[in-house]
Protein backbone atom coordinates (compact mmCIF):
# COMPACT_ATOMS: atom_id res chain seq x y z
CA UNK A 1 99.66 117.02 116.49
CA UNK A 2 99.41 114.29 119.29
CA UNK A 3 101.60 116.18 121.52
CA UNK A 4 99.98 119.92 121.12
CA UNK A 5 96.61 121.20 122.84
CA UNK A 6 95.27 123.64 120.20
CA UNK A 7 95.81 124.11 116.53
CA UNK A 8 96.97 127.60 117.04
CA UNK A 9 100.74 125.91 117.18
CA UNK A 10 100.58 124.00 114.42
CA UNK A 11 98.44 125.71 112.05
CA UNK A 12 99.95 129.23 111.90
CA UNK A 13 98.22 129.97 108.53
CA UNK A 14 94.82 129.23 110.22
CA UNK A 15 95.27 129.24 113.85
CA UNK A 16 91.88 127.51 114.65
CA UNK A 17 91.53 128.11 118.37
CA UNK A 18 89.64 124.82 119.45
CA UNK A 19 91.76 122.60 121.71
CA UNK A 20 92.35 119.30 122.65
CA UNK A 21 93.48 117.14 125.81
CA UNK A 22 97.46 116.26 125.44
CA UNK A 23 98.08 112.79 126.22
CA UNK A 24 101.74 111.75 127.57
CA UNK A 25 103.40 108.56 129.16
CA UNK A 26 104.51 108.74 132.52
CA UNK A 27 106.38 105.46 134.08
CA UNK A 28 104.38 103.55 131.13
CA UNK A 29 101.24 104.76 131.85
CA UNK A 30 98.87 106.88 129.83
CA UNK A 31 98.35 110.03 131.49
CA UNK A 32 96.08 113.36 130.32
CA UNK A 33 96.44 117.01 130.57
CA UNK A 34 93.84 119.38 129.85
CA UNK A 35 93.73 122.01 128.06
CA UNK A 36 92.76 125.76 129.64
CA UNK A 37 89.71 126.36 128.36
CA UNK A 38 87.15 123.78 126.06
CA UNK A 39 84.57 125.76 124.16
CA UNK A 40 84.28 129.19 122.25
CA UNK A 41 82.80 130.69 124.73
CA UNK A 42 85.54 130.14 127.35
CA UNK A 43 88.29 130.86 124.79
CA UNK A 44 86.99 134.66 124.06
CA UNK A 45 86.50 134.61 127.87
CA UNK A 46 90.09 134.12 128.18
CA UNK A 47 91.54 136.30 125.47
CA UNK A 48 89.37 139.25 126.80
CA UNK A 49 91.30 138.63 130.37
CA UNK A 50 94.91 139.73 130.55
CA UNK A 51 95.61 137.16 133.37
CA UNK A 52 93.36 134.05 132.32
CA UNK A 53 95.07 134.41 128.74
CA UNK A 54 98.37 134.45 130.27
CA UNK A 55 97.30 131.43 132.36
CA UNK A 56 96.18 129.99 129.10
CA UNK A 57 99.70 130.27 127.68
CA UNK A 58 101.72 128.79 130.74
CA UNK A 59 99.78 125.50 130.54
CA UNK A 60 100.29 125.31 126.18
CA UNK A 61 103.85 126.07 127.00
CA UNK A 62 104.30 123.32 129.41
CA UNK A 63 102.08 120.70 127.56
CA UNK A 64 102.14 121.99 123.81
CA UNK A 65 104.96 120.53 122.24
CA UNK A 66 104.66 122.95 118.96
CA UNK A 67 103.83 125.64 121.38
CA UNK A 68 106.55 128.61 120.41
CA UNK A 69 106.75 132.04 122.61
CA UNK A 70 108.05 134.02 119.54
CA UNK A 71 105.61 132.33 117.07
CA UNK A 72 102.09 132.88 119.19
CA UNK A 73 102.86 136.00 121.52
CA UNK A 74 101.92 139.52 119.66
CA UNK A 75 104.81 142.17 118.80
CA UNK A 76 105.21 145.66 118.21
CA UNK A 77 107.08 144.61 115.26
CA UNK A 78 103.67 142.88 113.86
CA UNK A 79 102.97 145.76 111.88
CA UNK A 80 105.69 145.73 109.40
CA UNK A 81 104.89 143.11 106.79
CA UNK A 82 108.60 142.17 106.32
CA UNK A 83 108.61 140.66 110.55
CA UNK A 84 105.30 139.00 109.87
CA UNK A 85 106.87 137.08 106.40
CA UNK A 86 110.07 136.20 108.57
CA UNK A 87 107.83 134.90 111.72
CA UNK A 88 105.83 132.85 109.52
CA UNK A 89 108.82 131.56 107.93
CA UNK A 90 110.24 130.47 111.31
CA UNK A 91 107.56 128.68 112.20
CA UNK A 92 106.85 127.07 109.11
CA UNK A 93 110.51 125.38 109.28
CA UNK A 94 110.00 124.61 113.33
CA UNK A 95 106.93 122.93 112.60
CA UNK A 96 108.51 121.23 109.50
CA UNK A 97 111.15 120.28 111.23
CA UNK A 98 109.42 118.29 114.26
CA UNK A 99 107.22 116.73 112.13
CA UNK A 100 109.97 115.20 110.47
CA UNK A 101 111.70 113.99 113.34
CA UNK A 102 108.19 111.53 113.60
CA UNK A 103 106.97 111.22 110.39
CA UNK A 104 109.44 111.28 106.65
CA UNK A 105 109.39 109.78 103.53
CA UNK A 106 110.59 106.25 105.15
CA UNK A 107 107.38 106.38 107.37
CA UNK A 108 106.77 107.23 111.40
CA UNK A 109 109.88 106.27 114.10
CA UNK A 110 108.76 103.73 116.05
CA UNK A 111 111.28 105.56 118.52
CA UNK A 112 109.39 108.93 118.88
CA UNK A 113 107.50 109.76 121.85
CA UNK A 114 104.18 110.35 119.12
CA UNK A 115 103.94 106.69 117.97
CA UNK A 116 104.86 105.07 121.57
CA UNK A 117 101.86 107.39 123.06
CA UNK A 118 99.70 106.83 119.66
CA UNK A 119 99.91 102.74 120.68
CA UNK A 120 99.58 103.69 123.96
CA UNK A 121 96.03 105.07 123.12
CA UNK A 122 95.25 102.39 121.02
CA UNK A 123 96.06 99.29 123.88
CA UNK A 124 94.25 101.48 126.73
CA UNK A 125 90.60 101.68 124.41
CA UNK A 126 91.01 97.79 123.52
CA UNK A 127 91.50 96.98 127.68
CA UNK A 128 88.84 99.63 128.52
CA UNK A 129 86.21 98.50 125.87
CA UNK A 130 87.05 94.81 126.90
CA UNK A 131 86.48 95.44 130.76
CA UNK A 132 83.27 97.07 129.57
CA UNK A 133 82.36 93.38 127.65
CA UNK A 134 83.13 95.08 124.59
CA UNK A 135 85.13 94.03 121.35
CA UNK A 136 87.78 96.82 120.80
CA UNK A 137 88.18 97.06 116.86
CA UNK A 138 90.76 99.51 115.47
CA UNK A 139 89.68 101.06 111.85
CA UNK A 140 92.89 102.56 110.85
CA UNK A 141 92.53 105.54 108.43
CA UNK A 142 95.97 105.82 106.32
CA UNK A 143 96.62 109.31 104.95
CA UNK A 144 96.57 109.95 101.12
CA UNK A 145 100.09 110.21 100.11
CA UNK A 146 101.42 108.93 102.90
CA UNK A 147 101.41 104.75 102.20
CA UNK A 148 100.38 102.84 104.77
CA UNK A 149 102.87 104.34 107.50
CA UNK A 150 99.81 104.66 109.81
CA UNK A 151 99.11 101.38 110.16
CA UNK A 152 102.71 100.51 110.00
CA UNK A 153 102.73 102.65 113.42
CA UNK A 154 99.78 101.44 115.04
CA UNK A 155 100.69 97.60 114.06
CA UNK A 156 103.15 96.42 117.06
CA UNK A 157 100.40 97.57 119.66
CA UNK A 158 97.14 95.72 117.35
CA UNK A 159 99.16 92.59 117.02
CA UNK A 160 100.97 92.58 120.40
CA UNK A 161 96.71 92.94 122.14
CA UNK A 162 95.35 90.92 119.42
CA UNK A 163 93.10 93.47 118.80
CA UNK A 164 90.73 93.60 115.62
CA UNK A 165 91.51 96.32 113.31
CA UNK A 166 90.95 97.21 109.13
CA UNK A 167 93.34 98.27 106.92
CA UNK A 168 92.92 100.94 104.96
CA UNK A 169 95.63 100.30 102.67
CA UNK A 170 94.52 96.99 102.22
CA UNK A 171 91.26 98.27 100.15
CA UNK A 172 92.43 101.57 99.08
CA UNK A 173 95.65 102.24 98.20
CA UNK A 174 96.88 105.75 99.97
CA UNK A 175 98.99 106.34 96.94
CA UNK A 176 96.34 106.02 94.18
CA UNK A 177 94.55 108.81 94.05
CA UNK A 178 91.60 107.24 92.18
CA UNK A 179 90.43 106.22 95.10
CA UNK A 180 89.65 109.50 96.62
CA UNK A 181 87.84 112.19 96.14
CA UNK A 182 89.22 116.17 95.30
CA UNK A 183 89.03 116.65 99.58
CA UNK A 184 91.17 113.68 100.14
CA UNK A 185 88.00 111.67 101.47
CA UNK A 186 87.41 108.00 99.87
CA UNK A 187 85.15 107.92 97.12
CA UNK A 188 81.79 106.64 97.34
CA UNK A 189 82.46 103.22 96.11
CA UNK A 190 85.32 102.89 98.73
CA UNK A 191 83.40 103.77 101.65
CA UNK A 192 80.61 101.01 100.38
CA UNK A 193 83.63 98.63 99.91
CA UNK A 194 85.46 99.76 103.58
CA UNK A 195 81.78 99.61 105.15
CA UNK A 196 81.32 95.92 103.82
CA UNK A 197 85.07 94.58 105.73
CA UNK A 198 84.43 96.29 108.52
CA UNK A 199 80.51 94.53 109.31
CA UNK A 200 82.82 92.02 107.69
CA UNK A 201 85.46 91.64 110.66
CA UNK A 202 82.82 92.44 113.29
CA UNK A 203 80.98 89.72 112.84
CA UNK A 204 84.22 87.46 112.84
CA UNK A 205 85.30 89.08 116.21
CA UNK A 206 81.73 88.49 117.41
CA UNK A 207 82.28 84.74 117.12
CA UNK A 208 85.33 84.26 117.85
């Protein structure tokens, strides 16, 4: 989802329509691009207008990476229950399909544009918060089910800026499920224990 602007192109079950800026690399530096409208209120605004939607959709198809003309447009053909099983289908497997060319069950390629502009984001808060005279610390949240590939990701970029982070993984392991709740959130105990490393390693970082 680090390459799309709104959740309508990746969650076609539930096509939530709040957005997000997309965040690229250009000659190795982090660049932004905005998304067409930022609140509720301007997204109805835009839907309700013929032109402003269409302006809407040129800038998600030139920024959205998951953004698909066939999966978001509306179709005469959207009445018949059969076209609507078959779209959903489609776009199921596309976004499927370009997840796994980031993230499978080996863990994320370092290779793919999402983890280079993921560490990107990372190194660009640490130098930001440390012209500010803050200390940059990374806590890195590791998905349940998925190991510790997030941290695996993120790892080159903390270690290469000596940059503070915690471990999920390192208190709660991603692939125990004992350790979270029925939402996938950390039980109660393991956000008391996560809380206590993380005043843990700010403290160190403060003295060092």
């Amino acid at each position: 989802m680090i390459n799309t602007m709104s959740a309508m192109t990746w969650n076609t079950d539930f096509a939530m329509p709040y957005t997000a800026d997309r965040f690229f690399l250009e000659e190795g530096d982090l660049k932004a691009a905005h998304p067409p409208y930022s609140s509720f209120d301007d997204y109805v605004r835009a839907l309700s207008d013929e032109n402003k939607w269409s302006d809407s959709l040129r800038v998600f198809a030139k920024y959205d990476s998951l953004y698909n003309q066939f999966v978001i447009h509306a179709s005469v053909f959207d009445h018949s229950a059969f076209f609507r099983l078959f779209r959903r289908a489609y776009a199921q497997r596309m976004i499927r399909e370009r997840r796994h060319a980031v993230l499978d069950r080996n863990g994320f390629n370092p290779k793919s544009n999402e983890v280079k502009v993921a560490q990107r984001i990372v190194q660009e808060f640490a130098i930001r918060a440390r012209s500010d005279g803050m200390i940059p610390i990374i806590f890195v949240v590791n998905l349940f089910g998925d190991s510790d590939y997030m941290f695996q990701a993120l790892k080159p970029a903390l270690e290469h800026d000596k940059i503070p982070y915690l471990n999920s993984a390192k208190i709660a392991s991603p692939n125990d499920p004992r350790e979270y709740l029925r939402d996938s959130h950390f039980t109660p105990e393991v956000d008391n224990e996560m809380a206590r490393a993380l005043v843990k390693i700010i403290d160190e970082a403060s003295h060092n």
